[in-house]
PDB file of N, CA and C in Angstrom:
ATOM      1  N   UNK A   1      23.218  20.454  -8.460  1.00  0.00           N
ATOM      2  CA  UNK A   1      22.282  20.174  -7.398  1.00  0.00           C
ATOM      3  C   UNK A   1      20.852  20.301  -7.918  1.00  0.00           C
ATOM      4  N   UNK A   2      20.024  19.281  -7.776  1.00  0.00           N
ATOM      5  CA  UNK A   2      18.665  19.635  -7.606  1.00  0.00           C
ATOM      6  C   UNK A   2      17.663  19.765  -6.687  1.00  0.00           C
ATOM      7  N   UNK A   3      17.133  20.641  -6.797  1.00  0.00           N
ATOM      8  CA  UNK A   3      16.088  20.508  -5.492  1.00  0.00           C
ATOM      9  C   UNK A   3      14.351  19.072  -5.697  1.00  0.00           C
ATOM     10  N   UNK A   4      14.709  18.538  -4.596  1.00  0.00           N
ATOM     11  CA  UNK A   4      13.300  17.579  -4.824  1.00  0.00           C
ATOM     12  C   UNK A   4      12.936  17.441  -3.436  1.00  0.00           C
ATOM     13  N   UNK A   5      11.940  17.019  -3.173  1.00  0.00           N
ATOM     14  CA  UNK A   5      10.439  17.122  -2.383  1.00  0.00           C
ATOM     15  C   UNK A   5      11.248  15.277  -1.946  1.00  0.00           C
ATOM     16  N   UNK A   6      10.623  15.346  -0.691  1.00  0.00           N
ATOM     17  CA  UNK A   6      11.142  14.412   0.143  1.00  0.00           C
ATOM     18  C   UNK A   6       9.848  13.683   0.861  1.00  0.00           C
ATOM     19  N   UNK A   7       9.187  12.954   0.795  1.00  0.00           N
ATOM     20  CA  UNK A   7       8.003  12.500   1.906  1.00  0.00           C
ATOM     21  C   UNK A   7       8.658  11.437   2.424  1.00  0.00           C
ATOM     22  N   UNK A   8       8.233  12.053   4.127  1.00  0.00           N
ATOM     23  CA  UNK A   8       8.627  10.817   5.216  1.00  0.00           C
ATOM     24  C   UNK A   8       7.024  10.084   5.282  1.00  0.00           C
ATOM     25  N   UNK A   9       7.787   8.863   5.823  1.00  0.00           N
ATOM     26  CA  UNK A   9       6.353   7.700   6.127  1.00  0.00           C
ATOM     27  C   UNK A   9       6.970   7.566   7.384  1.00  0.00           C
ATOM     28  N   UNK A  10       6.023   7.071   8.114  1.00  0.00           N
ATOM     29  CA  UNK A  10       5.473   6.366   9.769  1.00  0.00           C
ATOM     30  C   UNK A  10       6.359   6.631  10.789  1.00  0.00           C
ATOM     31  N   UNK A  11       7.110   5.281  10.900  1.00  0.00           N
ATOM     32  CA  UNK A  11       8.228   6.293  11.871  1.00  0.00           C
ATOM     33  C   UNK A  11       9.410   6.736  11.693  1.00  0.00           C
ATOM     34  N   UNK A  12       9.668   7.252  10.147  1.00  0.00           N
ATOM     35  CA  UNK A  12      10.905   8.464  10.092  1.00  0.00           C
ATOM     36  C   UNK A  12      10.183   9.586   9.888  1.00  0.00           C
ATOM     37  N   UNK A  13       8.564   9.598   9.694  1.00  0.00           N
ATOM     38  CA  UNK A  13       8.019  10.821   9.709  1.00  0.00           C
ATOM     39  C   UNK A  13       7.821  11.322  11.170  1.00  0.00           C
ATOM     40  N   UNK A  14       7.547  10.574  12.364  1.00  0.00           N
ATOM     41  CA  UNK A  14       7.773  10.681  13.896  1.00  0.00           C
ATOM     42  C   UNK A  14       8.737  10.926  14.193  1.00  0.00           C
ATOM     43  N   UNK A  15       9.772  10.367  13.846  1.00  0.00           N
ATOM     44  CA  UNK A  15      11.285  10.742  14.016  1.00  0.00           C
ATOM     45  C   UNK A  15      11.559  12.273  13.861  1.00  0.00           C
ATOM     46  N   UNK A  16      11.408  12.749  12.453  1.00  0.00           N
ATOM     47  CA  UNK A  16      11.479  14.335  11.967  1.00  0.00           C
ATOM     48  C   UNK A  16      10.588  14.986  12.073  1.00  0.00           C
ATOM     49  N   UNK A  17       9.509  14.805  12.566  1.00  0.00           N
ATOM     50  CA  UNK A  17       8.372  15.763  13.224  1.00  0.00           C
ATOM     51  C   UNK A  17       7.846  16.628  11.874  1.00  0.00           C
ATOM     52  N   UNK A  18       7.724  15.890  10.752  1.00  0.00           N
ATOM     53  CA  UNK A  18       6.938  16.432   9.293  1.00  0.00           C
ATOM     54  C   UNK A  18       7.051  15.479   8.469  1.00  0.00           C
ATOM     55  N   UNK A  19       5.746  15.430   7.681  1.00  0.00           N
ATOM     56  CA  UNK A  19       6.231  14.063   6.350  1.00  0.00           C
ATOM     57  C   UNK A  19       6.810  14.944   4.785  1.00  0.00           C
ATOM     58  N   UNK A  20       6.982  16.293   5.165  1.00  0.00           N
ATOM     59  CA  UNK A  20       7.745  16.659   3.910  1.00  0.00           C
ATOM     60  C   UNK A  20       8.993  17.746   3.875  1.00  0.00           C
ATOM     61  N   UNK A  21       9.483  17.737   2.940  1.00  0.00           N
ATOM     62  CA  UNK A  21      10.657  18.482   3.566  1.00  0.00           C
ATOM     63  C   UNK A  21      11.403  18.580   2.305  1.00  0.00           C
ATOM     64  N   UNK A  22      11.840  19.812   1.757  1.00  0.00           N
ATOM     65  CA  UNK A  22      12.491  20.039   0.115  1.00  0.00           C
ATOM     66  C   UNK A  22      13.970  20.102   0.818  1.00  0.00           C
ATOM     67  N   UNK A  23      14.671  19.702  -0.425  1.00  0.00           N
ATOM     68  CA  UNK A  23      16.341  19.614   0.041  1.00  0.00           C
ATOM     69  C   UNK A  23      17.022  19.795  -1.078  1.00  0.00           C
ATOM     70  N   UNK A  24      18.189  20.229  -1.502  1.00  0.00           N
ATOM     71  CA  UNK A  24      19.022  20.295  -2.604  1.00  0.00           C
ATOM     72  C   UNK A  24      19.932  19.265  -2.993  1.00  0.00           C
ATOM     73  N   UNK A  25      19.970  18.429  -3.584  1.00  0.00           N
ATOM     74  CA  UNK A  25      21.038  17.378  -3.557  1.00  0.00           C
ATOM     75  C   UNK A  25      21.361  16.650  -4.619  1.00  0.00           C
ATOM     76  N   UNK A  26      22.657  16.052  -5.143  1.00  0.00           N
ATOM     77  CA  UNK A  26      22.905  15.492  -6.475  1.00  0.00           C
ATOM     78  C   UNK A  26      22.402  14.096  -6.811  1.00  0.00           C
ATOM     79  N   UNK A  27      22.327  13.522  -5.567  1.00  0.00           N
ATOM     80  CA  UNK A  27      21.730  11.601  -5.233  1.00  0.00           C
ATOM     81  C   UNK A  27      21.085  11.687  -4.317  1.00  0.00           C
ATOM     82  N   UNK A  28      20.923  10.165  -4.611  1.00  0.00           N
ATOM     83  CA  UNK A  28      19.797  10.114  -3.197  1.00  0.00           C
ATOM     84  C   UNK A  28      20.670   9.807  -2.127  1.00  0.00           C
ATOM     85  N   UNK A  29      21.979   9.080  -2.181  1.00  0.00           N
ATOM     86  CA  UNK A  29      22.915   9.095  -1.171  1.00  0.00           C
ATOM     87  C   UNK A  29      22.935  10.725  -0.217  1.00  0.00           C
ATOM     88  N   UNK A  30      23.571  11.728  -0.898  1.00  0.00           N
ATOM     89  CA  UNK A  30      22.900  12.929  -0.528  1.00  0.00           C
ATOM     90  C   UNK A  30      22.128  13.455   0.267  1.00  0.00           C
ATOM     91  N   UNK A  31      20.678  13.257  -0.332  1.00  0.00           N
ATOM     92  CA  UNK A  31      19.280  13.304   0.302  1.00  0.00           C
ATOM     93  C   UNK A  31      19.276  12.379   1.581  1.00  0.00           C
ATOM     94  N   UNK A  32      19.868  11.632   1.595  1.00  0.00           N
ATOM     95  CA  UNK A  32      20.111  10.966   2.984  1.00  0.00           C
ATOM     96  C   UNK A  32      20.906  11.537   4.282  1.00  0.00           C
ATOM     97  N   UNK A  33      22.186  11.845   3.574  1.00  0.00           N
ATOM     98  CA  UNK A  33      23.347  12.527   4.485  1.00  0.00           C
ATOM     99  C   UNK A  33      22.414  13.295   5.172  1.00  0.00           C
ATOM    100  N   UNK A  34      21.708  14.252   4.254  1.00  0.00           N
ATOM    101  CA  UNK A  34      21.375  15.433   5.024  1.00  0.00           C
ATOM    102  C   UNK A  34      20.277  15.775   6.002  1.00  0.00           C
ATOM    103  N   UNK A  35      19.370  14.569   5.424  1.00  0.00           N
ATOM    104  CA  UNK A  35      18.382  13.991   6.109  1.00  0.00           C
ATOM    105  C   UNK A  35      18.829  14.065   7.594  1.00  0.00           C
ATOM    106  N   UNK A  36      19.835  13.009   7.774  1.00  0.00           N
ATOM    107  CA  UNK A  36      20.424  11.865   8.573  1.00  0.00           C
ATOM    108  C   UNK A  36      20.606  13.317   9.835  1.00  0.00           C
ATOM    109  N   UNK A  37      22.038  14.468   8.905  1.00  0.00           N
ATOM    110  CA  UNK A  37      22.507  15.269   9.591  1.00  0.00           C
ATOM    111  C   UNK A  37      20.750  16.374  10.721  1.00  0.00           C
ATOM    112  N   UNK A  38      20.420  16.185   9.720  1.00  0.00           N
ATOM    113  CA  UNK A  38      19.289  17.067  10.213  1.00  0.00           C
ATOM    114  C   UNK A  38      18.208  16.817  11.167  1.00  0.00           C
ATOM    115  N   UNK A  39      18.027  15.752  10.943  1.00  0.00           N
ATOM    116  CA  UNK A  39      16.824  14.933  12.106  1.00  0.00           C
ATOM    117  C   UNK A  39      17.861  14.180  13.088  1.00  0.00           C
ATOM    118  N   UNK A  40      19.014  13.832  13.250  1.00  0.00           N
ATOM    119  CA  UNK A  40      19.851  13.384  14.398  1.00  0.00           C
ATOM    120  C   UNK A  40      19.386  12.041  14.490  1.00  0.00           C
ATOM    121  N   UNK A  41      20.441  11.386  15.480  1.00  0.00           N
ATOM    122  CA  UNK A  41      20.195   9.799  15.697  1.00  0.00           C
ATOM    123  C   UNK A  41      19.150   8.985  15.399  1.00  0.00           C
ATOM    124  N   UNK A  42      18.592   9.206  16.030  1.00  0.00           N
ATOM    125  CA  UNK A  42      16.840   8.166  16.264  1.00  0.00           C
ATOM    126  C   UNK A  42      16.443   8.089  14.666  1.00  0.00           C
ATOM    127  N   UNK A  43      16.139   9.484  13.909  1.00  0.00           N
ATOM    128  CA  UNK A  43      16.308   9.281  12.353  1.00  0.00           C
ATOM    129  C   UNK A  43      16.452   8.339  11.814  1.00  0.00           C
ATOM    130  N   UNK A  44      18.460   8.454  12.154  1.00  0.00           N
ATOM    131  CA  UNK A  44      19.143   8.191  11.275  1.00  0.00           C
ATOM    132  C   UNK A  44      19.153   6.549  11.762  1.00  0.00           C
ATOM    133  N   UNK A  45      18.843   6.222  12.741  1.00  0.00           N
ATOM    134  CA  UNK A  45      18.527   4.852  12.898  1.00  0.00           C
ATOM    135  C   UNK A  45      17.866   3.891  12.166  1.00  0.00           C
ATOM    136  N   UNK A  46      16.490   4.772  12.257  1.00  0.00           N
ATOM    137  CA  UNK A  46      15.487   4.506  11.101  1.00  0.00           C
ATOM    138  C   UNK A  46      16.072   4.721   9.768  1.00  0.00           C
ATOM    139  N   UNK A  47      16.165   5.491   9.187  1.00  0.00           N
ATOM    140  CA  UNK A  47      16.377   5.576   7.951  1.00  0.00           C
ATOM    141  C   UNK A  47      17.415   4.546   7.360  1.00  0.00           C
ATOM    142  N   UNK A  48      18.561   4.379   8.254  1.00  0.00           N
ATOM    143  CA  UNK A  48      19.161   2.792   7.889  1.00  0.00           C
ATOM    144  C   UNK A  48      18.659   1.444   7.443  1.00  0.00           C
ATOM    145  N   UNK A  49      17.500   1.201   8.166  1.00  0.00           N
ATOM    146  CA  UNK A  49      16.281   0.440   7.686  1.00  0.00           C
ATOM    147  C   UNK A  49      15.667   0.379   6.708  1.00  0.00           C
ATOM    148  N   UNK A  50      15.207   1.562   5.885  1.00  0.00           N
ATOM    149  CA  UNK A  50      14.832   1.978   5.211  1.00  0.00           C
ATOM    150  C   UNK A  50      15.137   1.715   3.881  1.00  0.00           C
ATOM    151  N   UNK A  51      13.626   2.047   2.646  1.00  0.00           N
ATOM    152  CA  UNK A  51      13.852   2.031   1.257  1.00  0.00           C
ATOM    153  C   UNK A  51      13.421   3.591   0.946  1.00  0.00           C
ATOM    154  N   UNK A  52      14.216   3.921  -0.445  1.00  0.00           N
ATOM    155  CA  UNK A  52      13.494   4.856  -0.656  1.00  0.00           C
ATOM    156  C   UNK A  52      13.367   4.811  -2.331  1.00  0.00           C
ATOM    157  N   UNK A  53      12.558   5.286  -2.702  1.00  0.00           N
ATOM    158  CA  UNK A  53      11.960   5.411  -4.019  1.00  0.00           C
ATOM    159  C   UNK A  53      11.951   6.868  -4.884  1.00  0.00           C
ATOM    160  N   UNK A  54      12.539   6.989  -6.274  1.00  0.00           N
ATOM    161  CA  UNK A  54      12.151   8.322  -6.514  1.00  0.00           C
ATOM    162  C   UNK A  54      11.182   8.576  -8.319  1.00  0.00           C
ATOM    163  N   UNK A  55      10.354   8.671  -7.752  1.00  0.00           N
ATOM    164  CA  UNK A  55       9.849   8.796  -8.723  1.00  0.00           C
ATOM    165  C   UNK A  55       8.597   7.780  -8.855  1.00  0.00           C
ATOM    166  N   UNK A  56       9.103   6.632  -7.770  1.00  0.00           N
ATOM    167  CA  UNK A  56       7.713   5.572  -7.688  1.00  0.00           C
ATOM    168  C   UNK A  56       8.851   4.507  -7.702  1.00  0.00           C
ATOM    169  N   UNK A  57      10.312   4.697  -8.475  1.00  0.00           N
ATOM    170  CA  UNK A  57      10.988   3.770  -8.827  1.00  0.00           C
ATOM    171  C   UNK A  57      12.043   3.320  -7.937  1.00  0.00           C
ATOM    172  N   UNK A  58      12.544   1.720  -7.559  1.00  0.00           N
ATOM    173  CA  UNK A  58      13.457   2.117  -6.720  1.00  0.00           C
ATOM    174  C   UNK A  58      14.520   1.807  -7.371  1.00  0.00           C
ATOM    175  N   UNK A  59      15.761   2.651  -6.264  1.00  0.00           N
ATOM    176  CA  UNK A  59      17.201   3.289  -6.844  1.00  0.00           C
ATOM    177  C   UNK A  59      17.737   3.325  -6.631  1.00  0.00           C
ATOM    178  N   UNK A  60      19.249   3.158  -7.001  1.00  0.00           N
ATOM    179  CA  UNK A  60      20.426   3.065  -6.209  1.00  0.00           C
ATOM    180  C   UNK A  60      21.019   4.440  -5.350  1.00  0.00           C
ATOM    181  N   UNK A  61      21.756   4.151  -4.534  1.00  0.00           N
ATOM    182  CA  UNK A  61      21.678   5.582  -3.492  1.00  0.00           C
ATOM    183  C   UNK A  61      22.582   6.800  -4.456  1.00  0.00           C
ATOM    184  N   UNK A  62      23.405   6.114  -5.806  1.00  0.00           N
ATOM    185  CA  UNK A  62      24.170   7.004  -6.608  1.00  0.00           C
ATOM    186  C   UNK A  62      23.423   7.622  -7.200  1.00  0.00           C
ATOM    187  N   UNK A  63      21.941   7.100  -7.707  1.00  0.00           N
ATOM    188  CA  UNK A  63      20.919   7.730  -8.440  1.00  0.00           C
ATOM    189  C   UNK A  63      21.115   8.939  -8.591  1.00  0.00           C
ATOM    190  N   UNK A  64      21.140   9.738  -9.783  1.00  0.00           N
ATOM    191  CA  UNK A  64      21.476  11.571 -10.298  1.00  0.00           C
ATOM    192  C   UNK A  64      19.764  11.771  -9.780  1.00  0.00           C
ATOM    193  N   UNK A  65      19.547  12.831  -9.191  1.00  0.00           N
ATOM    194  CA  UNK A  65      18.216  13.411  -9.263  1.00  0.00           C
ATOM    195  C   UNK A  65      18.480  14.618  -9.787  1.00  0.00           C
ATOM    196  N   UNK A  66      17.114  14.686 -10.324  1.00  0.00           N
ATOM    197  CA  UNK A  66      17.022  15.747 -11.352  1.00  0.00           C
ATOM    198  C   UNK A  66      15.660  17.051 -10.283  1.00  0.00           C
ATOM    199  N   UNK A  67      15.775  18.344 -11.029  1.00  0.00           N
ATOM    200  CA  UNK A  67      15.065  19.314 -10.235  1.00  0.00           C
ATOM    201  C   UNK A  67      13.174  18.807 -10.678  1.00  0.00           C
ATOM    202  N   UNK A  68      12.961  18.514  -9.098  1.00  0.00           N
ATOM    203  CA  UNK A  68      11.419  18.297  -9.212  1.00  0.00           C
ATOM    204  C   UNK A  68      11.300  17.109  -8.624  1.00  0.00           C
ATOM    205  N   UNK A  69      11.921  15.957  -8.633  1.00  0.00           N
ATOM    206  CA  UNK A  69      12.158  14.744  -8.602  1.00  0.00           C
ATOM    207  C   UNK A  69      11.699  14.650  -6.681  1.00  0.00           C
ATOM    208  N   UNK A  70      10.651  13.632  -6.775  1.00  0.00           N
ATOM    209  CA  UNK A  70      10.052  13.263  -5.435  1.00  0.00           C
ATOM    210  C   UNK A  70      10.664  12.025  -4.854  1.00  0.00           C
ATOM    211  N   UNK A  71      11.329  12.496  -3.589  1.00  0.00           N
ATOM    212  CA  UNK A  71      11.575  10.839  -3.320  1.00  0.00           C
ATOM    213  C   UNK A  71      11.112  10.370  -2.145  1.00  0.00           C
ATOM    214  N   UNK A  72      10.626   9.414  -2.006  1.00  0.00           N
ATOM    215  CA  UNK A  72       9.586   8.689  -1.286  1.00  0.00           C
ATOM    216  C   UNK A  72      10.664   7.808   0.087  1.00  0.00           C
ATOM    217  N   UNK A  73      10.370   7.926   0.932  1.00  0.00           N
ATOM    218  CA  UNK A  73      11.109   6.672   2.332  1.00  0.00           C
ATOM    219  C   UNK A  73      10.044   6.580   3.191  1.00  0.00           C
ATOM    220  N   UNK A  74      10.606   5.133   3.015  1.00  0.00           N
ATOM    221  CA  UNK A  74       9.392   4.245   3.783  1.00  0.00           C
ATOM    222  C   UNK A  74      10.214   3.268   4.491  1.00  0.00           C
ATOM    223  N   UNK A  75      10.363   3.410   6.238  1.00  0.00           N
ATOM    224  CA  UNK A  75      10.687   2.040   6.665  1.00  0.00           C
ATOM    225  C   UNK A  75      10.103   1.001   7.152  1.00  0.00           C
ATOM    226  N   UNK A  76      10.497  -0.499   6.854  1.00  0.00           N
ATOM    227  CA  UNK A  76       9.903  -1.407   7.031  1.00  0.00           C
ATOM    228  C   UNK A  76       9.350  -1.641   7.624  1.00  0.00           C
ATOM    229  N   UNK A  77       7.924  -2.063   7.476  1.00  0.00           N
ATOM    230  CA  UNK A  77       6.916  -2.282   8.208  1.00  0.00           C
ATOM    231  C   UNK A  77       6.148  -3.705   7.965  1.00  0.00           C
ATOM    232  N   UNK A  78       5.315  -4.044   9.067  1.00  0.00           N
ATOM    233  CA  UNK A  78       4.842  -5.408   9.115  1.00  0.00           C
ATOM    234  C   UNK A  78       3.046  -5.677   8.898  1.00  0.00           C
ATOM    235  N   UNK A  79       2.526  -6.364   8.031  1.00  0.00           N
ATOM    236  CA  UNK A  79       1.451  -5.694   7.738  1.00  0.00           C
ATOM    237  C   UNK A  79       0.428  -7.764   8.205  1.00  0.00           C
ATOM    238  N   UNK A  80      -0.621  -7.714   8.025  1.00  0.00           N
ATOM    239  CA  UNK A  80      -1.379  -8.768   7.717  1.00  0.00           C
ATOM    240  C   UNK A  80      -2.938  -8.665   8.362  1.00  0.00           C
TER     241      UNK A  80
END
């Protein structure tokens, strides 16, 4: 398990009522579950939508994270 630093964006950061949040986990699949389990529905709605990035890079949800490792979620948004 590693522990890494989690930043929520817009509205999965509304959703979980903080844009950061440390968690222990082997993937980012993982980092999701627990996410998901922890902030409840509306979340986990959002976060279905969602990309997430670790490191700046994006990754498959098997991705190994390593201790320190930041991972970034951001759901889609519409810009112009």
């Amino acid at each position: 398990m590693a522990t890494v630093k989690v930043r929520l964006f817009a509205a999965l950061r509304d959703a979980a009522g903080t844009a950061e949040i440390t968690v222990q986990a082997a993937t980012l699949a993982e980092v999701r579950a627990q996410l998901s389990e922890r902030f409840g529905p509306t979340f986990t709605a959002r976060l279905e939508r969602s990309r997430a990035w670790v490191g700046g890079l994006d990754v498959a949800l098997d991705h190994a994270l390593s201790d320190g490792d930041e991972v970034a979620i951001l759901p889609p948004f519409a810009g112009g």
